[in-house]
PDB file of N, CA and C in Angstrom:
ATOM      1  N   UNK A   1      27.899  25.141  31.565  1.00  0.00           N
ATOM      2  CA  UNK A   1      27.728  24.395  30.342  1.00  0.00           C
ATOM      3  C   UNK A   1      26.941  25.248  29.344  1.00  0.00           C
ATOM      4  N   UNK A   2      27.353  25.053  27.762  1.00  0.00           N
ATOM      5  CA  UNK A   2      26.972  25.864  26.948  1.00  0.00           C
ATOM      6  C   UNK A   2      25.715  25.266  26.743  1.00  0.00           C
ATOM      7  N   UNK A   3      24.470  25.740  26.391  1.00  0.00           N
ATOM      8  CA  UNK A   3      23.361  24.879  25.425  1.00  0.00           C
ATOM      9  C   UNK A   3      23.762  24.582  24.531  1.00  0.00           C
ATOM     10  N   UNK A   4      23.197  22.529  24.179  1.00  0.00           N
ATOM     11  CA  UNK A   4      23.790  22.720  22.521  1.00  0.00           C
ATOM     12  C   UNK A   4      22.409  23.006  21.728  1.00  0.00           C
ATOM     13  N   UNK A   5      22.861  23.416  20.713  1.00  0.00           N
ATOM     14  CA  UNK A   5      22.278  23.911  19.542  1.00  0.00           C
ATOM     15  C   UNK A   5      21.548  22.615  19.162  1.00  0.00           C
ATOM     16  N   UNK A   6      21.503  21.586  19.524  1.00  0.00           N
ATOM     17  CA  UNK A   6      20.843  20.421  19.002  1.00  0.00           C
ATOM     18  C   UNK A   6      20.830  18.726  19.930  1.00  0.00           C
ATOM     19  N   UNK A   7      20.187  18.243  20.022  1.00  0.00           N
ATOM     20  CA  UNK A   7      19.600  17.300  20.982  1.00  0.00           C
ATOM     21  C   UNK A   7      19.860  16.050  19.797  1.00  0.00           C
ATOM     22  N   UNK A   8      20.075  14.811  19.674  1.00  0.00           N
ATOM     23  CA  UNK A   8      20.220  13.905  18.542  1.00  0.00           C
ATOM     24  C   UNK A   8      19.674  12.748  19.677  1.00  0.00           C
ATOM     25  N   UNK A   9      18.492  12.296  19.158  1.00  0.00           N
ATOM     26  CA  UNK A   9      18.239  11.232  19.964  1.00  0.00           C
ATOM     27  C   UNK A   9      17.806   9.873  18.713  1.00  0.00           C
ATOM     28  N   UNK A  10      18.757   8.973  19.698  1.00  0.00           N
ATOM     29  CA  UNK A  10      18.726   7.400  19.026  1.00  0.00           C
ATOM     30  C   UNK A  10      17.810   6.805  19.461  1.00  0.00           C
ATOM     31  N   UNK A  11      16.817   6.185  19.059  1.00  0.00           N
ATOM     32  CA  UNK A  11      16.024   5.015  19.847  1.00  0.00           C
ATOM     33  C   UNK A  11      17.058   3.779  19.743  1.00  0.00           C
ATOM     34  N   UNK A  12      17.001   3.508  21.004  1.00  0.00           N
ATOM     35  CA  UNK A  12      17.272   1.885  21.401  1.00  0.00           C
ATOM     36  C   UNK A  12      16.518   1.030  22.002  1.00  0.00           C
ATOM     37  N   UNK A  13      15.286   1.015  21.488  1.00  0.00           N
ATOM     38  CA  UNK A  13      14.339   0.622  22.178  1.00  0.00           C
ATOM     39  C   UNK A  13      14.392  -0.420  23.620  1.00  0.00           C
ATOM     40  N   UNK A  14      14.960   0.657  24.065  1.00  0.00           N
ATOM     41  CA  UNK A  14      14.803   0.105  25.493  1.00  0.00           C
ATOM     42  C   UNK A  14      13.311   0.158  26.411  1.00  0.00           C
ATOM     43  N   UNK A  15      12.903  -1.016  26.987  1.00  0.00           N
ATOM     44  CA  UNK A  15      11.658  -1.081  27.614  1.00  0.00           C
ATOM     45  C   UNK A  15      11.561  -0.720  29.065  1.00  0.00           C
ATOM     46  N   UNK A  16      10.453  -0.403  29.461  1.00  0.00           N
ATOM     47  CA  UNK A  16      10.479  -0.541  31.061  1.00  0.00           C
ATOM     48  C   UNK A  16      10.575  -0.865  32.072  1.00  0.00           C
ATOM     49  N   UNK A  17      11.185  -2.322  31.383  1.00  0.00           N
ATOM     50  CA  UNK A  17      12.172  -3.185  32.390  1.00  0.00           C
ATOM     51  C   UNK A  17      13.736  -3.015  31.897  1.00  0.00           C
ATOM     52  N   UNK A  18      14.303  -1.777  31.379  1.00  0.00           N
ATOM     53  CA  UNK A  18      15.184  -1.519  31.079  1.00  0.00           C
ATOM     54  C   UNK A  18      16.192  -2.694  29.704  1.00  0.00           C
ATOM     55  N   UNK A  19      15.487  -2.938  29.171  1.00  0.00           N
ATOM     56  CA  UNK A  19      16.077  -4.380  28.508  1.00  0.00           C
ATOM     57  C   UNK A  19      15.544  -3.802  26.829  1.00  0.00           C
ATOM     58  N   UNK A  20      17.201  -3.174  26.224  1.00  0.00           N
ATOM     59  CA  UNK A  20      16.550  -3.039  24.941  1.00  0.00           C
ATOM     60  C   UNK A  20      16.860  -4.205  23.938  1.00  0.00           C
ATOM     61  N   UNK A  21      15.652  -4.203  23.527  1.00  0.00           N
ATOM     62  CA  UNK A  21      15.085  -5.398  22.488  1.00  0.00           C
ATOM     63  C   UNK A  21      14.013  -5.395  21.261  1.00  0.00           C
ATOM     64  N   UNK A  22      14.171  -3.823  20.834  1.00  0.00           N
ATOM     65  CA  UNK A  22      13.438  -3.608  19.883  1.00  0.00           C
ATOM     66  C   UNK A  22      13.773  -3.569  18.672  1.00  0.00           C
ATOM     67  N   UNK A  23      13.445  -3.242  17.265  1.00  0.00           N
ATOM     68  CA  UNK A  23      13.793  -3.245  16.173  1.00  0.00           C
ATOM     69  C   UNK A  23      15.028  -2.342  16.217  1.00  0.00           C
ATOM     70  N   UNK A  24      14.807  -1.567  16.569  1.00  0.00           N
ATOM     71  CA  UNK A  24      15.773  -0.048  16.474  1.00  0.00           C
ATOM     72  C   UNK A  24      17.364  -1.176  17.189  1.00  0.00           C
ATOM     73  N   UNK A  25      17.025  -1.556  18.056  1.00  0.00           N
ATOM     74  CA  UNK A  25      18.247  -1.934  18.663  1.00  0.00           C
ATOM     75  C   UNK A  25      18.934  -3.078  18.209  1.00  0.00           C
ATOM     76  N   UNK A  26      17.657  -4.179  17.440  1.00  0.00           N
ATOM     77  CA  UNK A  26      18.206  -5.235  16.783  1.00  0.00           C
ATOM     78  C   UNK A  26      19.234  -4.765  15.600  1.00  0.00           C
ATOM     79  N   UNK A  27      18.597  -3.498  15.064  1.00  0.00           N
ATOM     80  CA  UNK A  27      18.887  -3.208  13.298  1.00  0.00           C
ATOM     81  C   UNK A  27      20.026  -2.286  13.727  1.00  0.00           C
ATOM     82  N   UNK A  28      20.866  -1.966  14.869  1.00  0.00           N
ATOM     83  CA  UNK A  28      22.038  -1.557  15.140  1.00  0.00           C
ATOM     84  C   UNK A  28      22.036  -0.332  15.679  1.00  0.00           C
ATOM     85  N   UNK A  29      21.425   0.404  16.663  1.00  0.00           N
ATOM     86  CA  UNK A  29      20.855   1.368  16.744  1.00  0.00           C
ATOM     87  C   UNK A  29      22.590   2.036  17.881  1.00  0.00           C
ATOM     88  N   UNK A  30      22.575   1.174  17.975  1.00  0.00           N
ATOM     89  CA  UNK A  30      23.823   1.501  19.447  1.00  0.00           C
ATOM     90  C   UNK A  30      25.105   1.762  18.772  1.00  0.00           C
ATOM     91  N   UNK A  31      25.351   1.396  17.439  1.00  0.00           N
ATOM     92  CA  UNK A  31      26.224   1.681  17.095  1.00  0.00           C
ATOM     93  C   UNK A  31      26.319   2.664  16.303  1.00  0.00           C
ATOM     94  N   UNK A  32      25.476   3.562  15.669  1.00  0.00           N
ATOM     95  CA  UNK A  32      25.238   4.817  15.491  1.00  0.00           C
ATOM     96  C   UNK A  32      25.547   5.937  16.102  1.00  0.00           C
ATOM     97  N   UNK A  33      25.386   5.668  17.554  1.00  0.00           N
ATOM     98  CA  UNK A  33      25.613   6.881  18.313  1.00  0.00           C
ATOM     99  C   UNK A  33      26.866   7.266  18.406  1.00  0.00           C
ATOM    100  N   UNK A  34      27.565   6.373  19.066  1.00  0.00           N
ATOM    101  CA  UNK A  34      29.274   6.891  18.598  1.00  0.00           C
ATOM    102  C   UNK A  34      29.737   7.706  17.181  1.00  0.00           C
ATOM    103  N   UNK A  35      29.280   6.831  16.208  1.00  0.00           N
ATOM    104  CA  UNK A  35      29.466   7.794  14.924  1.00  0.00           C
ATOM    105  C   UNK A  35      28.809   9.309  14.969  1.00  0.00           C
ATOM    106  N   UNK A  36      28.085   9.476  15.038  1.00  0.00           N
ATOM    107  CA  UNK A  36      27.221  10.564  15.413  1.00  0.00           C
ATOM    108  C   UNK A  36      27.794  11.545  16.403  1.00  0.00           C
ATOM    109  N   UNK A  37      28.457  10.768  17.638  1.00  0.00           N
ATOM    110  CA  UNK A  37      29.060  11.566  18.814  1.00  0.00           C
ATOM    111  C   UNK A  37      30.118  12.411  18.114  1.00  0.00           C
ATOM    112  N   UNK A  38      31.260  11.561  17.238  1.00  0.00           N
ATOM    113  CA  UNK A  38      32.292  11.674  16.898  1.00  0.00           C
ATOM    114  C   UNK A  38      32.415  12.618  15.402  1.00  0.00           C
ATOM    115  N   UNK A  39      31.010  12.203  15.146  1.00  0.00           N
ATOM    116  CA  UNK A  39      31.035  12.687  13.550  1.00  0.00           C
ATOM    117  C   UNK A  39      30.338  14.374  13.852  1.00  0.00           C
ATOM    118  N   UNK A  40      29.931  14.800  14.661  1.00  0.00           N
ATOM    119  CA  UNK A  40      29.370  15.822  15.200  1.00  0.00           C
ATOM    120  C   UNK A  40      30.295  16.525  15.658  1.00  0.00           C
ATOM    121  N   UNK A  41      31.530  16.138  16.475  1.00  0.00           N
ATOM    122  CA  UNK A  41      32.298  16.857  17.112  1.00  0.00           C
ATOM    123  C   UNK A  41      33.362  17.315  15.698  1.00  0.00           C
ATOM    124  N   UNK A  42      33.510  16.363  14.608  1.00  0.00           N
ATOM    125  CA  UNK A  42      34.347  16.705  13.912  1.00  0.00           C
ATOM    126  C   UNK A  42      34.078  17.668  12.997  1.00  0.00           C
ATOM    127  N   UNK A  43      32.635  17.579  13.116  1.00  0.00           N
ATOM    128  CA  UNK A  43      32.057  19.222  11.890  1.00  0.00           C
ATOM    129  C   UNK A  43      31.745  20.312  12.932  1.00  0.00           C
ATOM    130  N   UNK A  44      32.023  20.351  14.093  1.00  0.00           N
ATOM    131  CA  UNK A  44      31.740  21.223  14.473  1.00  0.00           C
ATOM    132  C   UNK A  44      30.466  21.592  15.374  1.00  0.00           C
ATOM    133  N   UNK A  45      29.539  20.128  15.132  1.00  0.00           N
ATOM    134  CA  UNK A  45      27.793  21.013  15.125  1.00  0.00           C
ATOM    135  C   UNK A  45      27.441  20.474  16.866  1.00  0.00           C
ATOM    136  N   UNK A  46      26.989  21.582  17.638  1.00  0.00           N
ATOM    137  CA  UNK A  46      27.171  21.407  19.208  1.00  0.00           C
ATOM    138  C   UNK A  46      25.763  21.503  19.182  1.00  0.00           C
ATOM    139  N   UNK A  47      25.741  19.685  19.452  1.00  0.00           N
ATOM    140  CA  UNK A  47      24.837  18.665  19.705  1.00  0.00           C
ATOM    141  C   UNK A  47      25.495  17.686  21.001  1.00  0.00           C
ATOM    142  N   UNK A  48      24.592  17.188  21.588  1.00  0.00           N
ATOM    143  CA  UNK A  48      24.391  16.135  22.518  1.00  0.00           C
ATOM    144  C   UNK A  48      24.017  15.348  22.216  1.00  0.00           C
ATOM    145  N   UNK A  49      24.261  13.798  21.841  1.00  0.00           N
ATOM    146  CA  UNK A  49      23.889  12.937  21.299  1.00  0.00           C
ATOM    147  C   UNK A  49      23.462  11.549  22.229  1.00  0.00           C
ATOM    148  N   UNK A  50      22.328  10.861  22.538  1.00  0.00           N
ATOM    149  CA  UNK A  50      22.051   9.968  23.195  1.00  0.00           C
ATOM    150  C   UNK A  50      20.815   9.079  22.679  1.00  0.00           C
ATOM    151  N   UNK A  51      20.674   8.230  23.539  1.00  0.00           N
ATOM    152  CA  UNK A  51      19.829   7.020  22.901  1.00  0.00           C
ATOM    153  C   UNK A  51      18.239   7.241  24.079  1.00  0.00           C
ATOM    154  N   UNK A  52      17.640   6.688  23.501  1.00  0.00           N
ATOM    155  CA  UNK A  52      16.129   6.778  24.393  1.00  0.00           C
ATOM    156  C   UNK A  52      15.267   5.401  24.310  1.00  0.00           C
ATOM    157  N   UNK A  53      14.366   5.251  25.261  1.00  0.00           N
ATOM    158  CA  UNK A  53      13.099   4.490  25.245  1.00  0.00           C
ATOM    159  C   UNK A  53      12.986   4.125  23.640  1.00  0.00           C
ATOM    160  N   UNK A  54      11.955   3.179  23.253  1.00  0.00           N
ATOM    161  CA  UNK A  54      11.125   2.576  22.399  1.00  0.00           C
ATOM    162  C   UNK A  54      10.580   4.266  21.961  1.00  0.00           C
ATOM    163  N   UNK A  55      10.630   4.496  20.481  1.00  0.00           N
ATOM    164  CA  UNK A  55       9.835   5.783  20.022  1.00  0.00           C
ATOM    165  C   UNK A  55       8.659   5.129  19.700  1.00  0.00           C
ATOM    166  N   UNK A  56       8.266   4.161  19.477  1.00  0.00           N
ATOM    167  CA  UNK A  56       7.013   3.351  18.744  1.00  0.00           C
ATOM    168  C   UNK A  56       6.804   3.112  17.672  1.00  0.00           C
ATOM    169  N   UNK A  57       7.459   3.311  16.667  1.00  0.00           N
ATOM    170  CA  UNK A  57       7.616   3.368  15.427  1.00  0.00           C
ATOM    171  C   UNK A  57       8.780   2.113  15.169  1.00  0.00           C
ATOM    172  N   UNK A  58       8.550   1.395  15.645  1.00  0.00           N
ATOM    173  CA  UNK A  58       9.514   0.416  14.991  1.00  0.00           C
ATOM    174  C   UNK A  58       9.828  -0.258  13.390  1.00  0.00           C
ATOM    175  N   UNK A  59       8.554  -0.370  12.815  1.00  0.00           N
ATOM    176  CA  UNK A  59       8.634  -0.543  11.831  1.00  0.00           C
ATOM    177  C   UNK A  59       9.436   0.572  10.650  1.00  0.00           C
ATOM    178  N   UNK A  60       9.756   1.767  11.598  1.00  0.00           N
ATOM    179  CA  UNK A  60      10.587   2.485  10.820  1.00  0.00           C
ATOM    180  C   UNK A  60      12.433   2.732  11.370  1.00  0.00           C
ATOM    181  N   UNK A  61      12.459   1.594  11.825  1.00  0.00           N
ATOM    182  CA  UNK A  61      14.029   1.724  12.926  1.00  0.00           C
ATOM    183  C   UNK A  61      15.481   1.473  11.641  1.00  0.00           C
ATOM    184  N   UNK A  62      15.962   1.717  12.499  1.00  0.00           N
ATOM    185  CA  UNK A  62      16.353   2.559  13.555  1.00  0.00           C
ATOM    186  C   UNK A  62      16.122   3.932  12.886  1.00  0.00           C
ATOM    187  N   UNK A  63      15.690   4.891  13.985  1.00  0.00           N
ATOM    188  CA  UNK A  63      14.949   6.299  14.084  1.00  0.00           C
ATOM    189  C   UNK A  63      15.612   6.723  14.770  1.00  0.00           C
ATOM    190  N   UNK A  64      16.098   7.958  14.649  1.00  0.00           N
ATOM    191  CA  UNK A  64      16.922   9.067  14.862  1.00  0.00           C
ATOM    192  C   UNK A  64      15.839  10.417  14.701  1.00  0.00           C
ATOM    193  N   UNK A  65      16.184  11.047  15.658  1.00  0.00           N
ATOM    194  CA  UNK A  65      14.886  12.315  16.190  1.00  0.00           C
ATOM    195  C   UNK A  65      16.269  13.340  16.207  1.00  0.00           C
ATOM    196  N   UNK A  66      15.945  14.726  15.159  1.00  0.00           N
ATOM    197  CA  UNK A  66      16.906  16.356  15.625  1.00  0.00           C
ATOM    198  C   UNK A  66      15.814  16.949  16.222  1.00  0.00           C
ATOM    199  N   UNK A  67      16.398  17.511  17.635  1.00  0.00           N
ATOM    200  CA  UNK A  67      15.575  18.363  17.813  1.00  0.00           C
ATOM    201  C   UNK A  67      16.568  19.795  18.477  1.00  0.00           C
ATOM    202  N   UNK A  68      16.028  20.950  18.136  1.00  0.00           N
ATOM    203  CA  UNK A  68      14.648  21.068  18.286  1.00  0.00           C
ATOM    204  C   UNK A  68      14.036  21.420  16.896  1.00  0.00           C
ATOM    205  N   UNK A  69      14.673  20.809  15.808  1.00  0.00           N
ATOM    206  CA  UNK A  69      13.663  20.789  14.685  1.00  0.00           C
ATOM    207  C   UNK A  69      12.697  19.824  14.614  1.00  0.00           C
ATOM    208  N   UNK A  70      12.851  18.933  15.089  1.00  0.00           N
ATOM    209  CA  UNK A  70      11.210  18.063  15.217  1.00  0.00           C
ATOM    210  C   UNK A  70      11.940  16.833  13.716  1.00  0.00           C
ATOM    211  N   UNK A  71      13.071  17.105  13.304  1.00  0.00           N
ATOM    212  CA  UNK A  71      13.371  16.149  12.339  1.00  0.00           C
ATOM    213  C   UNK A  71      13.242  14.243  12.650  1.00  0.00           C
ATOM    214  N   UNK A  72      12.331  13.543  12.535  1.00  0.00           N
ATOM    215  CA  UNK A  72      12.177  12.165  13.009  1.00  0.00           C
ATOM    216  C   UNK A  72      12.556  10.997  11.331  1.00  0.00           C
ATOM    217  N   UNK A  73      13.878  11.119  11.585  1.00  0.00           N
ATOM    218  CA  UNK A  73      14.409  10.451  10.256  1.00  0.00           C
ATOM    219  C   UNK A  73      13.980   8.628  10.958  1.00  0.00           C
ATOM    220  N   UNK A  74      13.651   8.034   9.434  1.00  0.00           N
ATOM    221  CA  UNK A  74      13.687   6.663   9.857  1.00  0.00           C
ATOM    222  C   UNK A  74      14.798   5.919   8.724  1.00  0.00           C
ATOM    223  N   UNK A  75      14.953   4.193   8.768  1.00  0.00           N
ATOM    224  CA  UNK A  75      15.525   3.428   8.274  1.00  0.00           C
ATOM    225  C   UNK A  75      16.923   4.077   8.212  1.00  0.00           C
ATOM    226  N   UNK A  76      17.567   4.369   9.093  1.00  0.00           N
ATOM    227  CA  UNK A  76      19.108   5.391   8.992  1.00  0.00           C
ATOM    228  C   UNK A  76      19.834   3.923   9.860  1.00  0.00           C
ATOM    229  N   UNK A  77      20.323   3.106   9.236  1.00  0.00           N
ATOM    230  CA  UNK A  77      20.607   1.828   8.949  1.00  0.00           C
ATOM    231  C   UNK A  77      22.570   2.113   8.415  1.00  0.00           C
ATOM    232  N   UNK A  78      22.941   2.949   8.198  1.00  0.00           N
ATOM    233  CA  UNK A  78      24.716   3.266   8.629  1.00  0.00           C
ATOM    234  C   UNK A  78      25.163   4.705   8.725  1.00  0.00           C
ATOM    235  N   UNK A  79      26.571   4.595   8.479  1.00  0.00           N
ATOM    236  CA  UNK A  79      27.214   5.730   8.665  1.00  0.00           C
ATOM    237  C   UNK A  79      27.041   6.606   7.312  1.00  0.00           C
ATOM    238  N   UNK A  80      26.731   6.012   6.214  1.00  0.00           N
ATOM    239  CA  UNK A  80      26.292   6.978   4.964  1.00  0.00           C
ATOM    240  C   UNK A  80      25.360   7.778   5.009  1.00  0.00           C
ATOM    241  N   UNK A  81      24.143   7.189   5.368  1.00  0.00           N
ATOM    242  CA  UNK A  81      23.088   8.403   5.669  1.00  0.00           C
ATOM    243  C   UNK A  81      22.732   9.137   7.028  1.00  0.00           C
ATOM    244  N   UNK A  82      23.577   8.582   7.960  1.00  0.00           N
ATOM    245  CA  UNK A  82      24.213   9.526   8.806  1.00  0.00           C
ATOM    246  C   UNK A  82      25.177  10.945   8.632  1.00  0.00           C
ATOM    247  N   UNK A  83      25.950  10.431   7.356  1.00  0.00           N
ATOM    248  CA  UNK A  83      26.449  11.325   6.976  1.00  0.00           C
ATOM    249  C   UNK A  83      25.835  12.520   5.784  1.00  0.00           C
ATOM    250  N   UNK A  84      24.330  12.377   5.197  1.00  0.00           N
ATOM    251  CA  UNK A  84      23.877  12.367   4.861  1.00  0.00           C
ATOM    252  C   UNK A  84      22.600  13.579   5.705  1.00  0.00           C
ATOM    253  N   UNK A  85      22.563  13.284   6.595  1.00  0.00           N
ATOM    254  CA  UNK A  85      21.699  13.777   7.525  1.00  0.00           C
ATOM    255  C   UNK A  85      22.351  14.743   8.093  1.00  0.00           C
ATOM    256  N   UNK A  86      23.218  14.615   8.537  1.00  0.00           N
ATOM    257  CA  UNK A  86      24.626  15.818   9.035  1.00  0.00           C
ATOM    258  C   UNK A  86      24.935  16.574   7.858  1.00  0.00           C
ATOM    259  N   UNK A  87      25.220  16.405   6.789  1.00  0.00           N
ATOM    260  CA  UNK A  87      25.537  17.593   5.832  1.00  0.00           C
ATOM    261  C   UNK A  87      23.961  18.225   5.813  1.00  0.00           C
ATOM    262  N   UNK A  88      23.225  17.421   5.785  1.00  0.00           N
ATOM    263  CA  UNK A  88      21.456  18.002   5.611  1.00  0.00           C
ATOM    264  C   UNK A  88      21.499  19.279   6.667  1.00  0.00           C
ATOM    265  N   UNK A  89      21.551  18.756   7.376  1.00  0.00           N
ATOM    266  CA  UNK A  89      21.366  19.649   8.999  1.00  0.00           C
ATOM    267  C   UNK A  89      22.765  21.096   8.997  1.00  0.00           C
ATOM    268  N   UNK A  90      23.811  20.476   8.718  1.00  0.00           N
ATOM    269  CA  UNK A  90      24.414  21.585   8.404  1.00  0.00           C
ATOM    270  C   UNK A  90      24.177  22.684   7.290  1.00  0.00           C
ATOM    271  N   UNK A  91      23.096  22.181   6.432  1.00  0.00           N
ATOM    272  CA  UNK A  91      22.831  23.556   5.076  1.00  0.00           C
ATOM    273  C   UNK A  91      21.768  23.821   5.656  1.00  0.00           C
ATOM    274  N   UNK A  92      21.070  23.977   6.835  1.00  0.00           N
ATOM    275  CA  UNK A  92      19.437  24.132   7.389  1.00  0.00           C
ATOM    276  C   UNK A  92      18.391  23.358   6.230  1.00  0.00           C
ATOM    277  N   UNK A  93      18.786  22.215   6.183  1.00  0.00           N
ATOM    278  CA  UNK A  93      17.719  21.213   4.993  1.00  0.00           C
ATOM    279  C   UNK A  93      17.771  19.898   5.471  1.00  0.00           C
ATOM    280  N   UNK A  94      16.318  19.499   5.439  1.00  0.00           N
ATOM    281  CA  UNK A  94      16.033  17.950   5.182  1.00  0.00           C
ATOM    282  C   UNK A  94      16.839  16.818   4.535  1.00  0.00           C
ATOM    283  N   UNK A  95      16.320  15.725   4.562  1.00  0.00           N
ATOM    284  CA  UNK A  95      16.669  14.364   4.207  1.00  0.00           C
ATOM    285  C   UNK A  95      15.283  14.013   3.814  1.00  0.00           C
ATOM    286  N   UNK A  96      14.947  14.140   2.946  1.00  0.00           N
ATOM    287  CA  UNK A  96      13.573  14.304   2.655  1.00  0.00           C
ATOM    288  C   UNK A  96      12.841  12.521   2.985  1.00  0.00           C
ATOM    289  N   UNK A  97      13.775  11.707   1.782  1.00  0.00           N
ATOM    290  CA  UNK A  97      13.858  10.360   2.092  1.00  0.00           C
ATOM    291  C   UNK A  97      13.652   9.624   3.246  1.00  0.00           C
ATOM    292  N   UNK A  98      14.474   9.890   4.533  1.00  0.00           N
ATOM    293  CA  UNK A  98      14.929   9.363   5.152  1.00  0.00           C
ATOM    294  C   UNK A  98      13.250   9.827   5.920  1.00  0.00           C
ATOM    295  N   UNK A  99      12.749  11.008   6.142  1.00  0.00           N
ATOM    296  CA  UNK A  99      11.438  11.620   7.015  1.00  0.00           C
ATOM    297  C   UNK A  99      10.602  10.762   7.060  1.00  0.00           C
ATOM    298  N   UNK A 100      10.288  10.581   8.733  1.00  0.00           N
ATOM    299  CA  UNK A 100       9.209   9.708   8.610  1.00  0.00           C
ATOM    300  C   UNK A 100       7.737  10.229   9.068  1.00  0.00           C
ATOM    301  N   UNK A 101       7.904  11.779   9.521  1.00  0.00           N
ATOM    302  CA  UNK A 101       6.759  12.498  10.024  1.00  0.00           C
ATOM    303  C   UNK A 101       6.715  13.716   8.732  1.00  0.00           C
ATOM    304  N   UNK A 102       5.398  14.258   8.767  1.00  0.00           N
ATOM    305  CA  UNK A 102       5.347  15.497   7.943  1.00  0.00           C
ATOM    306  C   UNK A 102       5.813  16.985   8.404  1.00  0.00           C
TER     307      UNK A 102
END
């Protein structure tokens, strides 16, 4: 297996009794990832895309983490600024908006 060039992690705030029920997951977090899976494979950009634990930040959900740039986008709420974030990432640039860390 090749390394990908990029890690895309969704919070679905799933808890430690495995039961996600957090903001991220209420505000549609699960249905992002497919777009993302699909919308990634179609530009090209070799990423792995999956969902994780509660990030803690709920009040900024659904949150989407690039790594290994350390990018922790919040309120990414459809496929527009998904798409948005993907052209970002493809010119090596931010979403300045969307940042919820410095």
């Amino acid at each position: 297996m090749k390394k990908p060039d990029y890690m895309i992690l969704v919070c679905n705030s799933y808890r430690v009794a495995g039961d996600a029920q957090g903001a991220c997951n209420k505000q549609g977090a699960t249905s992002l990832v497919q777009y993302l899976t699909e919308e990634c494979a179609n530009r090209g950009i070799n990423a792995v895309v999956t969902t994780t634990a509660c990030l803690s930040v709920c009040s900024q959900g659904p949150v989407v983490v690039i790594q290994p740039n350390n990018y922790w986008y919040g309120g990414v709420t459809g496929e527009d600024k998904i798409d948005e974030i993907l052209d970002a990432l493809e010119e090596n640039r931010t979403v300045k908006e969307y940042l919820i860390t410095d």
